[in-house]
Structure formats: structure tokens, C-alpha cells
Protein backbone atom coordinates (compact mmCIF):
# COMPACT_ATOMS: atom_id res chain seq x y z
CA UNK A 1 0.00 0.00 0.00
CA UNK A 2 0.94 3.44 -0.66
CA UNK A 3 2.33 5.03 2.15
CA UNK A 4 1.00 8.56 1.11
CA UNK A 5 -2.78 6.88 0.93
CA UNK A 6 -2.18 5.73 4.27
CA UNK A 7 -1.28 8.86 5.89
CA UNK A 8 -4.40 10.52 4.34
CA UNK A 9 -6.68 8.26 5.33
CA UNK A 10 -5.31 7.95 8.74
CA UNK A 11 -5.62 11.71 8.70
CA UNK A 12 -9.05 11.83 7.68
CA UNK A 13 -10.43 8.97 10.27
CA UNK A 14 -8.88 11.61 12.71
CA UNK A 15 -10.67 14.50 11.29
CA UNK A 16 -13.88 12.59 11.13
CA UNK A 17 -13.38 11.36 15.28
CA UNK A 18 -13.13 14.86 15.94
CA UNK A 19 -16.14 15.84 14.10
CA UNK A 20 -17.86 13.45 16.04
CA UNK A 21 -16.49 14.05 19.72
CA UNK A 22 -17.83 17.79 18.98
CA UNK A 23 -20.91 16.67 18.30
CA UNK A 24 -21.03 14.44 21.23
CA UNK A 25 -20.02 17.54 23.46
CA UNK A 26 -21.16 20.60 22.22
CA UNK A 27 -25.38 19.77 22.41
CA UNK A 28 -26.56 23.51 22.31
CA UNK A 29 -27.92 25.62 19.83
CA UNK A 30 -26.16 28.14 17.89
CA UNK A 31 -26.61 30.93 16.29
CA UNK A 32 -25.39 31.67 12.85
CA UNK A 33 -25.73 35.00 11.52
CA UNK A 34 -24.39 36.34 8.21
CA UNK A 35 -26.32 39.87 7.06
CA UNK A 36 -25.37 39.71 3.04
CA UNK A 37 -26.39 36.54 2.55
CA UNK A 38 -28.51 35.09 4.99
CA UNK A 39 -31.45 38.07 6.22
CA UNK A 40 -32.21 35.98 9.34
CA UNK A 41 -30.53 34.23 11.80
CA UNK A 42 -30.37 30.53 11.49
CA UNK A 43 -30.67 28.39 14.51
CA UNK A 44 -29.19 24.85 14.47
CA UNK A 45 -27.80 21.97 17.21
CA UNK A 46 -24.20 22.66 17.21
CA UNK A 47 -23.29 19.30 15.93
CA UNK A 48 -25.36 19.56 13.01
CA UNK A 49 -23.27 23.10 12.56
CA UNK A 50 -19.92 21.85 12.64
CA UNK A 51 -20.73 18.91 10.02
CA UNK A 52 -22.47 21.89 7.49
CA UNK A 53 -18.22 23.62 8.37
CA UNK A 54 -17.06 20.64 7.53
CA UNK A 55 -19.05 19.36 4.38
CA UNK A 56 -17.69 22.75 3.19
CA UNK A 57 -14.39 22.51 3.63
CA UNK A 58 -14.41 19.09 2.28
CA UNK A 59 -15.59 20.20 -0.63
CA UNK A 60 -13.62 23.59 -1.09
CA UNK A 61 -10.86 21.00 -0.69
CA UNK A 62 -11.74 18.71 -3.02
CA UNK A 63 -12.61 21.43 -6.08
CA UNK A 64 -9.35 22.91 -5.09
CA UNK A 65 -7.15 20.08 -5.86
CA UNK A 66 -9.35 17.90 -8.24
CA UNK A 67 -8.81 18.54 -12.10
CA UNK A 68 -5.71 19.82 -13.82
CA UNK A 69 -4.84 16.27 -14.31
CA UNK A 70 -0.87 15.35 -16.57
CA UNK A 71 0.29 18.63 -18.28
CA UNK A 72 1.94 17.55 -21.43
CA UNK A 73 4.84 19.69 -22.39
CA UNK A 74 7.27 19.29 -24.92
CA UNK A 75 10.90 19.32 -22.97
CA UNK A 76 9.94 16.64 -20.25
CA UNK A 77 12.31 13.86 -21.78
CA UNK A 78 14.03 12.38 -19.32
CA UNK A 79 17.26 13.16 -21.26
CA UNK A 80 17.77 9.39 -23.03
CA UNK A 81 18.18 9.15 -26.85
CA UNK A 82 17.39 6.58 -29.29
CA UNK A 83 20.44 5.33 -29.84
């Protein structure tokens, strides 16, 4: 197995534990204002709060680094003839 791959995904199952000890904590209400956008306040359980944070940042993440794919340019030989 790759040992990059591992890393991330021990990286993430720590992320996601943390997520969830927050949510097993933090059982109030909160307040979430945001005047340009939102005209009201929205009221949620904390939990359900962080996991919106984190569903975004997930996927800010993922846009952020998904795409581009192998550039193809025309000096990348590795230097080695035909011969």
C-alpha cells in the first residue's frame, strides 16, 4: 500500500473522530448570523453546525485540488536518446 494513501486516510479517520467528539459535546444551539447573505438568523444543534463547516471545507478541498490532471509539455524527456 501506498504510504501517502495511508497517511491521508489515517488523517481523515482523525478528522472525522473529531467531528464526532464535537458533536457528542457541544449539544446547544447556535446561532449563525451572516447579514449579506442570509437576512435571518439561522438556529441549528451545534453538531449539526460543525458537520455543514465541515461538508464545506471538504468540498472547497476537493474542487481545489481535483482537475488539472498530466500537463503535457514538450521538454519533459528524461534526457535518453534513441540510440
Amino acid at each position: 500500500m501506498n504510504a501517502k494513501l495511508l497517511l491521508k486516510t489515517v488523517f481523515l479517520i482523525v478528522v472525522l473522530l473529531f467531528l464526532v467528539l464535537m458533536g457528542m459535546e457541544n449539544r446547544g444551539t447556535v446561532e449563525f448570523a451572516l447579514k449579506p447573505v442570509l437576512p435571518n438568523k439561522v438556529t441549528l444543534p451545534s453538531a449539526l453546525m460543525y458537520f455543514a463547516f465541515f461538508a464545506v471545507g471538504v468540498l472547497t478541498g476537493t474542487i481545489l485540488t481535483a482537475g488539472g490532471g498530466k500537463s503535457s509539455s514538450g521538454g519533459s524527456s528524461s534526457g535518453k536518446s534513441g540510440k
